[in-house]
PDB file of N, CA and C in Angstrom:
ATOM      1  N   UNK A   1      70.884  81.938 108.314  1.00  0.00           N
ATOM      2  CA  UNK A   1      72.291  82.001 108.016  1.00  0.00           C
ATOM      3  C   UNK A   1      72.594  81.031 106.868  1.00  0.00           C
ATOM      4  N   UNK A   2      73.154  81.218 105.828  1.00  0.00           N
ATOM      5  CA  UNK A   2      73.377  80.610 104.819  1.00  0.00           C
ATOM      6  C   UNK A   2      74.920  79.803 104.941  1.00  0.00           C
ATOM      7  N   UNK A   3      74.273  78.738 104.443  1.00  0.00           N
ATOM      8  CA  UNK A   3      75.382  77.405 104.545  1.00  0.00           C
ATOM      9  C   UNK A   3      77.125  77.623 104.488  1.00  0.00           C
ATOM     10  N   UNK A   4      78.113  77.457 105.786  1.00  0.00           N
ATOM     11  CA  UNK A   4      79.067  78.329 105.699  1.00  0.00           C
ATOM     12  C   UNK A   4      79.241  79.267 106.314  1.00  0.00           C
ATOM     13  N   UNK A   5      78.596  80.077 106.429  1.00  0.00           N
ATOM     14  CA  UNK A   5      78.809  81.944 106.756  1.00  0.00           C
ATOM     15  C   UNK A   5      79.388  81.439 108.009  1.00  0.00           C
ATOM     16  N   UNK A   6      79.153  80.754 108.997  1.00  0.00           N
ATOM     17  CA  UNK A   6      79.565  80.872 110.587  1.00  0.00           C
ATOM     18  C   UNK A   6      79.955  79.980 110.712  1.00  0.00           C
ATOM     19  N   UNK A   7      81.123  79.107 109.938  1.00  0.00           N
ATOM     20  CA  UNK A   7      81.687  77.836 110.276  1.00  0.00           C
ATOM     21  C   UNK A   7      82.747  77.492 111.020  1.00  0.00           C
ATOM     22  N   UNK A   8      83.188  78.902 111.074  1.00  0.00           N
ATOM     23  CA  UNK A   8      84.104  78.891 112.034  1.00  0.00           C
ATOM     24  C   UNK A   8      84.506  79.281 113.542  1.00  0.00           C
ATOM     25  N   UNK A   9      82.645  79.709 113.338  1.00  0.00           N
ATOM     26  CA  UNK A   9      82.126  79.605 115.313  1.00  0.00           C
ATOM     27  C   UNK A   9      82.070  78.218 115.626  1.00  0.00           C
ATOM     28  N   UNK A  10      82.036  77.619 114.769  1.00  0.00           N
ATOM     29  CA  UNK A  10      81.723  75.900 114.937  1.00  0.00           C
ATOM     30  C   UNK A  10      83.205  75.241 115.235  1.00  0.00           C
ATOM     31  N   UNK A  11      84.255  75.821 115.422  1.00  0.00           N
ATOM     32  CA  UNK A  11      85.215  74.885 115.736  1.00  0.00           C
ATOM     33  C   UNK A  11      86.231  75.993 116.384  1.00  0.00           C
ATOM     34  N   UNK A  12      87.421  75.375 117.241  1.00  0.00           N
ATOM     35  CA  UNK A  12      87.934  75.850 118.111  1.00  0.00           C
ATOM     36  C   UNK A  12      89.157  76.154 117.023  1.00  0.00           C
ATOM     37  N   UNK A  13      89.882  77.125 117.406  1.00  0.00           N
ATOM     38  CA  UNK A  13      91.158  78.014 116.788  1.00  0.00           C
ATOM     39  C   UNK A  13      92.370  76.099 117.017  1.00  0.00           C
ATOM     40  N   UNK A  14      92.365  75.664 118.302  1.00  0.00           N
ATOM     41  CA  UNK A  14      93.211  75.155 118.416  1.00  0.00           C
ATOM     42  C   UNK A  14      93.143  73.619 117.736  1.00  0.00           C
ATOM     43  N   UNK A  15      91.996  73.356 116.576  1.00  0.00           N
ATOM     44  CA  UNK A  15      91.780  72.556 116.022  1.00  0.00           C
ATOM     45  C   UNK A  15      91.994  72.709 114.568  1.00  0.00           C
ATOM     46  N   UNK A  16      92.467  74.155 114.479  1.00  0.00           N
ATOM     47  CA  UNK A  16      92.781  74.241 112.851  1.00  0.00           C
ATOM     48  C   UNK A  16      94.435  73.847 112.803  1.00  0.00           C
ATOM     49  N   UNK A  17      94.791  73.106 111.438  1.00  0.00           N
ATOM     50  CA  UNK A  17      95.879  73.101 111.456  1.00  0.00           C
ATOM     51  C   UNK A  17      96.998  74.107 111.427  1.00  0.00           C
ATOM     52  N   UNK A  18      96.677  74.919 110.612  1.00  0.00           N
ATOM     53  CA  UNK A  18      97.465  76.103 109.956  1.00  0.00           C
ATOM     54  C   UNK A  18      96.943  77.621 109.933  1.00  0.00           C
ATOM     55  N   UNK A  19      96.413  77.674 111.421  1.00  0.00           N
ATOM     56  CA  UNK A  19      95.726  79.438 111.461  1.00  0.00           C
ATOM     57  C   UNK A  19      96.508  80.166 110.876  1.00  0.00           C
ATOM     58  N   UNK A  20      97.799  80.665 110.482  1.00  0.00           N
ATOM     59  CA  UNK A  20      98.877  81.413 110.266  1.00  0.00           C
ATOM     60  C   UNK A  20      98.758  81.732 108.704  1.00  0.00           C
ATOM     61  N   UNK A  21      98.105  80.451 107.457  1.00  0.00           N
ATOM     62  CA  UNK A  21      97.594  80.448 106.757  1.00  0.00           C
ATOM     63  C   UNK A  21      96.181  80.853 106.344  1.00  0.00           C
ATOM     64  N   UNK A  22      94.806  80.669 107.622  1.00  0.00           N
ATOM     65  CA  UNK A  22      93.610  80.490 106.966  1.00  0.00           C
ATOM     66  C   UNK A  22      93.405  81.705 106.974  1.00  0.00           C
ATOM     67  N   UNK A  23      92.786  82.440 105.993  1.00  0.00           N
ATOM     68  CA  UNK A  23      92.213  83.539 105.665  1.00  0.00           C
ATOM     69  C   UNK A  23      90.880  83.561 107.091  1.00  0.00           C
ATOM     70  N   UNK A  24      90.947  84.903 107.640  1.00  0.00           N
ATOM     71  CA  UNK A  24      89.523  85.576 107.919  1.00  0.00           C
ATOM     72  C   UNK A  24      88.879  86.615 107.670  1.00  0.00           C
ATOM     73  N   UNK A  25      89.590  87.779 107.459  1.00  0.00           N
ATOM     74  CA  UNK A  25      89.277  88.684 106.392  1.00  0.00           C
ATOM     75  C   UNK A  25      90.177  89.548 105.343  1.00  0.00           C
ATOM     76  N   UNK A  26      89.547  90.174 104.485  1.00  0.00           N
ATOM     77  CA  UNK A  26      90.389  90.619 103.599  1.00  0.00           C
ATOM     78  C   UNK A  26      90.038  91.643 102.668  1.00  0.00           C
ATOM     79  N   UNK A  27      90.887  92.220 101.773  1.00  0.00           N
ATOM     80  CA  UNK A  27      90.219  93.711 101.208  1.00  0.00           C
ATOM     81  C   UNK A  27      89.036  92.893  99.834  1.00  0.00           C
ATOM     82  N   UNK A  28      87.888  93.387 100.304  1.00  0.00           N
ATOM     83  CA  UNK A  28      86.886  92.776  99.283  1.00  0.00           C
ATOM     84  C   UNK A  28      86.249  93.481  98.632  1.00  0.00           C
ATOM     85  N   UNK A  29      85.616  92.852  97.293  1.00  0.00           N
ATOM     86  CA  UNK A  29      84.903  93.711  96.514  1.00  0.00           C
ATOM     87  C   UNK A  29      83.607  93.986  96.908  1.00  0.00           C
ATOM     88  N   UNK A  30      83.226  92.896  98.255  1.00  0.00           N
ATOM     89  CA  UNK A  30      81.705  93.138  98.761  1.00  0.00           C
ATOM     90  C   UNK A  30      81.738  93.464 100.206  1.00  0.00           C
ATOM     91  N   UNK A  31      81.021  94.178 100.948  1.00  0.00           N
ATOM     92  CA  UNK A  31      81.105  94.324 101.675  1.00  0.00           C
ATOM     93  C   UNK A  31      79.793  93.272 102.702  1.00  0.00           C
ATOM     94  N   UNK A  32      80.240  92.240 103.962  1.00  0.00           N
ATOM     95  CA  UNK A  32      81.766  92.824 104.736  1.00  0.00           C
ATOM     96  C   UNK A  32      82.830  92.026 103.968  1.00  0.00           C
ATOM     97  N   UNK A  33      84.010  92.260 104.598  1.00  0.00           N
ATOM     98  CA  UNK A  33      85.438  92.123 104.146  1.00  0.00           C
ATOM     99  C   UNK A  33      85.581  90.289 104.352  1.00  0.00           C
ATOM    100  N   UNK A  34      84.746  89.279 104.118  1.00  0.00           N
ATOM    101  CA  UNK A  34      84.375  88.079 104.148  1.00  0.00           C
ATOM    102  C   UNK A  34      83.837  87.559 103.251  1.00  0.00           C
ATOM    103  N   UNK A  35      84.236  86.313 103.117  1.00  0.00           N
ATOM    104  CA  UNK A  35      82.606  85.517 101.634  1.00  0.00           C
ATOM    105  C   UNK A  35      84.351  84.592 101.072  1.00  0.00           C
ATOM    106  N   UNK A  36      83.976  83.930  99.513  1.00  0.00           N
ATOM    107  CA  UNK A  36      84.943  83.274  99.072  1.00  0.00           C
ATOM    108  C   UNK A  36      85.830  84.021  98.637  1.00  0.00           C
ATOM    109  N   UNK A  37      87.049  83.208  98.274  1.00  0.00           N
ATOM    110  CA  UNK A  37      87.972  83.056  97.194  1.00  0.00           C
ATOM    111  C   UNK A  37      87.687  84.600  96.321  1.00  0.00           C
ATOM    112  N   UNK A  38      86.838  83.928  95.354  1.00  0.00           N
ATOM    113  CA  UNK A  38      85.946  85.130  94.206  1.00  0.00           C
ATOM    114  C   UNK A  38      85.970  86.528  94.650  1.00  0.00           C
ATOM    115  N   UNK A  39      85.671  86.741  95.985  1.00  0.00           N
ATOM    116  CA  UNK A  39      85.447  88.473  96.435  1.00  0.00           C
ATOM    117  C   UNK A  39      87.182  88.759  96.724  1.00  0.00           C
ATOM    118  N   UNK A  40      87.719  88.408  96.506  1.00  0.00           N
ATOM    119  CA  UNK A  40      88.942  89.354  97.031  1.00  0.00           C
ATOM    120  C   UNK A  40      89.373  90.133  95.773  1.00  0.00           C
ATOM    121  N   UNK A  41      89.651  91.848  96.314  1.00  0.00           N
ATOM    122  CA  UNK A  41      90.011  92.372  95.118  1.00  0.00           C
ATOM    123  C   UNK A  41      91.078  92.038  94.533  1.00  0.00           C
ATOM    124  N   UNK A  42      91.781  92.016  93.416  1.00  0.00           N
ATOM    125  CA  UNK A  42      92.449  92.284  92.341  1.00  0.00           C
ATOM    126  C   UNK A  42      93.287  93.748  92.150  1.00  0.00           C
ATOM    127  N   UNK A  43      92.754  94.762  91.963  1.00  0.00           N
ATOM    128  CA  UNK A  43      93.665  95.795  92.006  1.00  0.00           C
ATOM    129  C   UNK A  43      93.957  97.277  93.152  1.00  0.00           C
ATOM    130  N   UNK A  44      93.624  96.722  94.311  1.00  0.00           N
ATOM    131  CA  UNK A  44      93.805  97.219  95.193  1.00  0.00           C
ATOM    132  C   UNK A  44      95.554  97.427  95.260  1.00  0.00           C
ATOM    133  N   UNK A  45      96.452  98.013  96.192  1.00  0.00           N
ATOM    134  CA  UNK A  45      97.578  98.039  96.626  1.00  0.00           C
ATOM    135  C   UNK A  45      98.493  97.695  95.848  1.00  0.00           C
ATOM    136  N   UNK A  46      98.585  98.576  94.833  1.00  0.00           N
ATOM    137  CA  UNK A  46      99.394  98.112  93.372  1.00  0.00           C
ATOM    138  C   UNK A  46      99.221  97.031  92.969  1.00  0.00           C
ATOM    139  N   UNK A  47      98.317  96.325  92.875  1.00  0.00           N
ATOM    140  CA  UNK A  47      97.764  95.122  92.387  1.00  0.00           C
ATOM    141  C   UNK A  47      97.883  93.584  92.886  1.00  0.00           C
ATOM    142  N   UNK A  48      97.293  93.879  93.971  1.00  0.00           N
ATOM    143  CA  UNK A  48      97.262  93.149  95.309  1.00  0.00           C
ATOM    144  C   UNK A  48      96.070  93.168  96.507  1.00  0.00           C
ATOM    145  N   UNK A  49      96.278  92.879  97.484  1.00  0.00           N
ATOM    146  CA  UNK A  49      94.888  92.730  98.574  1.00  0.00           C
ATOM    147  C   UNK A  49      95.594  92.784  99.747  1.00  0.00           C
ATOM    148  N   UNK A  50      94.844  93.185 100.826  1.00  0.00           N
ATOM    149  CA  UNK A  50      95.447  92.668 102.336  1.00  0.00           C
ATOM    150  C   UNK A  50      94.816  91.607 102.780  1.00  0.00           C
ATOM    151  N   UNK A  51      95.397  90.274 103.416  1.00  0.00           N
ATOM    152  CA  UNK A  51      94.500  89.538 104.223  1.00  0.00           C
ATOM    153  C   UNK A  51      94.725  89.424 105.331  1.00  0.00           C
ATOM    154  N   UNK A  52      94.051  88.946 106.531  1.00  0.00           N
ATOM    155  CA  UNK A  52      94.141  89.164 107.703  1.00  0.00           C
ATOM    156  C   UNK A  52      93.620  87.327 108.001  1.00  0.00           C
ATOM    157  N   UNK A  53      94.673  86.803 108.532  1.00  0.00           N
ATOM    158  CA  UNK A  53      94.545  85.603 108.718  1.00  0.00           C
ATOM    159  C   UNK A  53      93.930  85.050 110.870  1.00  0.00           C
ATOM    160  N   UNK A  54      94.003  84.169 110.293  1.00  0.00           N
ATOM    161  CA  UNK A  54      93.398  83.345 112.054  1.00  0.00           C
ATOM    162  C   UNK A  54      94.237  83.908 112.666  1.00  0.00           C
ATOM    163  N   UNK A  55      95.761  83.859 112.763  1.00  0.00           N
ATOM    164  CA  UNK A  55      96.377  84.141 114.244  1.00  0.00           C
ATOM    165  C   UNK A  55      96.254  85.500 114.200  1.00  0.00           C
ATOM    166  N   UNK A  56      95.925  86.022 113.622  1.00  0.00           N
ATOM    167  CA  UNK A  56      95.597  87.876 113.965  1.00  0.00           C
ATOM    168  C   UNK A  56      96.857  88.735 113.184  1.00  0.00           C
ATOM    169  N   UNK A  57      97.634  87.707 112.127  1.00  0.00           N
ATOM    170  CA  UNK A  57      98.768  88.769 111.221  1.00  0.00           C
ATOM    171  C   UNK A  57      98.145  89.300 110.059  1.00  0.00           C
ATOM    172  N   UNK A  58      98.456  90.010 109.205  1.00  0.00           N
ATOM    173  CA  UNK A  58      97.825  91.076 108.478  1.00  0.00           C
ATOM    174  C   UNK A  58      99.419  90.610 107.040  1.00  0.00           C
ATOM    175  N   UNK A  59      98.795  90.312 105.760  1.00  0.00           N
ATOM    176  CA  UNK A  59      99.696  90.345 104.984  1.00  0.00           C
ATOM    177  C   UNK A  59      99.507  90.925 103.520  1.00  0.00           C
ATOM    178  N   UNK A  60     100.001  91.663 102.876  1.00  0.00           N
ATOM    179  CA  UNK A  60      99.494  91.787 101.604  1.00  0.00           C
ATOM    180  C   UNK A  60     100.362  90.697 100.312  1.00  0.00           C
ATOM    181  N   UNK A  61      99.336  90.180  99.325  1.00  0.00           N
ATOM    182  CA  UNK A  61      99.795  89.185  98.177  1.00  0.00           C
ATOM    183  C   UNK A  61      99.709  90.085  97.069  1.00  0.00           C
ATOM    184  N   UNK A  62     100.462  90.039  95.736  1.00  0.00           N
ATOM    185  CA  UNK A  62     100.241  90.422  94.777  1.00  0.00           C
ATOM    186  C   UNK A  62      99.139  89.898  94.233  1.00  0.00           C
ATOM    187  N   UNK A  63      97.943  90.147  93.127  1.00  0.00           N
ATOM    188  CA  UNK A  63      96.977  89.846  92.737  1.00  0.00           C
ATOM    189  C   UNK A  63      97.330  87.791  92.166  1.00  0.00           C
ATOM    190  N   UNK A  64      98.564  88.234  91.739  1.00  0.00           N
ATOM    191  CA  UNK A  64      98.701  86.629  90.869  1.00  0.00           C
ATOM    192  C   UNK A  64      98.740  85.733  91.755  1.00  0.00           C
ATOM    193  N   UNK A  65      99.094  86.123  93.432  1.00  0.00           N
ATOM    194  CA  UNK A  65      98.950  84.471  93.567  1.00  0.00           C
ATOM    195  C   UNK A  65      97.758  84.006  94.747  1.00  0.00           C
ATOM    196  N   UNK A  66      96.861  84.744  93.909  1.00  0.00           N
ATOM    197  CA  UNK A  66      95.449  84.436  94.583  1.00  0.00           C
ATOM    198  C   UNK A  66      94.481  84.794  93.363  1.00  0.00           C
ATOM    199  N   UNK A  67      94.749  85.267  92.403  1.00  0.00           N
ATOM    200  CA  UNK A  67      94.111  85.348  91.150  1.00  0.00           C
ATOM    201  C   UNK A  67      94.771  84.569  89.632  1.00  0.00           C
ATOM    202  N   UNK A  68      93.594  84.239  89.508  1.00  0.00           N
ATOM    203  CA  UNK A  68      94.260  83.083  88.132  1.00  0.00           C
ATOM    204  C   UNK A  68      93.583  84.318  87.051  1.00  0.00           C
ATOM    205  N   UNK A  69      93.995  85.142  85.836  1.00  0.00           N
ATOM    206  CA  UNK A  69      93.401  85.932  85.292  1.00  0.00           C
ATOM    207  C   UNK A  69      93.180  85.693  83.859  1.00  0.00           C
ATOM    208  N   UNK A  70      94.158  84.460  83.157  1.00  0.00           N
ATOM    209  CA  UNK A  70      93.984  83.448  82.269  1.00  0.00           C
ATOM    210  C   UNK A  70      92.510  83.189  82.618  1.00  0.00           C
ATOM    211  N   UNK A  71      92.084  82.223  83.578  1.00  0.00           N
ATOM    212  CA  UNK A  71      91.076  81.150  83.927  1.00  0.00           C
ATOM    213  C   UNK A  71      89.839  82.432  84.055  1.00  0.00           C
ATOM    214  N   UNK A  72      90.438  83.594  84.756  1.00  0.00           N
ATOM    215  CA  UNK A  72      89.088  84.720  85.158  1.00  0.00           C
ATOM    216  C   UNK A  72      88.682  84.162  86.751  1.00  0.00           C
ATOM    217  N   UNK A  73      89.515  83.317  87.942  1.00  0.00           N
ATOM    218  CA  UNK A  73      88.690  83.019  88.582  1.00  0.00           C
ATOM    219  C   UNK A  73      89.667  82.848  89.766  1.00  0.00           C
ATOM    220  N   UNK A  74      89.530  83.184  90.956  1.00  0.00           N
ATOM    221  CA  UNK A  74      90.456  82.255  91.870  1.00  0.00           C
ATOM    222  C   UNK A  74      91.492  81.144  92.191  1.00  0.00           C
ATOM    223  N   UNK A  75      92.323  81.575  92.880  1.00  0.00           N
ATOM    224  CA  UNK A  75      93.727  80.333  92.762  1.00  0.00           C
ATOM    225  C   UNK A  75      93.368  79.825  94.317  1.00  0.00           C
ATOM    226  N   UNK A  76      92.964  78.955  94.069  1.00  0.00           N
ATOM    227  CA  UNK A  76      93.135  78.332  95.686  1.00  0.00           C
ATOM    228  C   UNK A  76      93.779  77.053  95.948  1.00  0.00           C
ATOM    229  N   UNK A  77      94.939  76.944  95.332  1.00  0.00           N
ATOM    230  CA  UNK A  77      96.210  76.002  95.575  1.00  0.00           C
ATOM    231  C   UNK A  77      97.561  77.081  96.151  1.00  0.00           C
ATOM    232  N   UNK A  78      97.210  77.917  96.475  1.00  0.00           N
ATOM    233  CA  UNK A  78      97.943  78.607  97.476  1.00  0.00           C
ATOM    234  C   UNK A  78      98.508  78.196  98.374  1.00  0.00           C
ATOM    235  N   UNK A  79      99.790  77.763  99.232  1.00  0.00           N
ATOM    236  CA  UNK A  79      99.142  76.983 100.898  1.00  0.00           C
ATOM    237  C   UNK A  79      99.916  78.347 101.349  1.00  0.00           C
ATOM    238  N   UNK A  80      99.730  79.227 101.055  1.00  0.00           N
ATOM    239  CA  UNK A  80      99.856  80.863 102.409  1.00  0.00           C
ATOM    240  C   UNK A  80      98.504  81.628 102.757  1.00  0.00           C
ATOM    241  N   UNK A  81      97.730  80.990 101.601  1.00  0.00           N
ATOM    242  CA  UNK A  81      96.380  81.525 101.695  1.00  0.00           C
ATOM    243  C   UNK A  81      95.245  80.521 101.505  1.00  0.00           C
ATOM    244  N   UNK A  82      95.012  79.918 102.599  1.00  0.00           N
ATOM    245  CA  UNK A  82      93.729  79.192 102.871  1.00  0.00           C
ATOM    246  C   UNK A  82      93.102  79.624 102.560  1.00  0.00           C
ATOM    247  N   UNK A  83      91.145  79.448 102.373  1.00  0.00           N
ATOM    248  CA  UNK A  83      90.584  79.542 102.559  1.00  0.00           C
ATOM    249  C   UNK A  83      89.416  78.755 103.101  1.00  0.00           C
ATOM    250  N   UNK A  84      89.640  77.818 103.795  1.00  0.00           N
ATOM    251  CA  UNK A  84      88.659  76.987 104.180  1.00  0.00           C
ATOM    252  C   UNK A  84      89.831  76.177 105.453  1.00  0.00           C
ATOM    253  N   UNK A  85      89.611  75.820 106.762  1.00  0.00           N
ATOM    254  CA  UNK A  85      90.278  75.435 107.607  1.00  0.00           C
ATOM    255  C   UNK A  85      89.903  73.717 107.562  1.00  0.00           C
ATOM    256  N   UNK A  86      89.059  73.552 106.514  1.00  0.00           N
ATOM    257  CA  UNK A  86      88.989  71.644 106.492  1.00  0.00           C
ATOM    258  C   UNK A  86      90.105  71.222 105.943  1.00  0.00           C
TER     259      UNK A  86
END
């Protein structure tokens, strides 16, 4: 298992601060619907993604505020979209 992939069998739901925020899956360019920042599509749902966060809600973002497209790379100063529960 590569460093990451299951880090979040490693800790209890009721130890994250902000499940409502942390990403667990989402519409990706790789399959499965998991991995970083980087895999989430871009022009899916009129130019947007679905994510599906810890407490089990389902939301769609427009591409911009999870894609920086200036930079070519991920926005992860988001705080609606975690990605990492540290």
């Amino acid at each position: 298992m590569a460093p990451g992939e299951n880090d979040l069998a490693r800790i209890r739901l009721s130890q994250i601060r902000n499940p409502t925020a942390v990403v667990w899956l989402f519409d990706s360019k790789n399959i499965p619907g998991i991995g970083p920042a980087n895999f989430a599509h871009t022009n899916l749902h009129n130019g947007g993604a679905q994510f599906t966060f810890l407490d089990a809600h389902v939301a769609r973002f427009n591409s911009r505020e999870y894609w920086d497209y200036a930079a070519n790379k991920a926005r992860t100063n988001n705080p609606s979209i975690v990605w990492s529960p540290n």
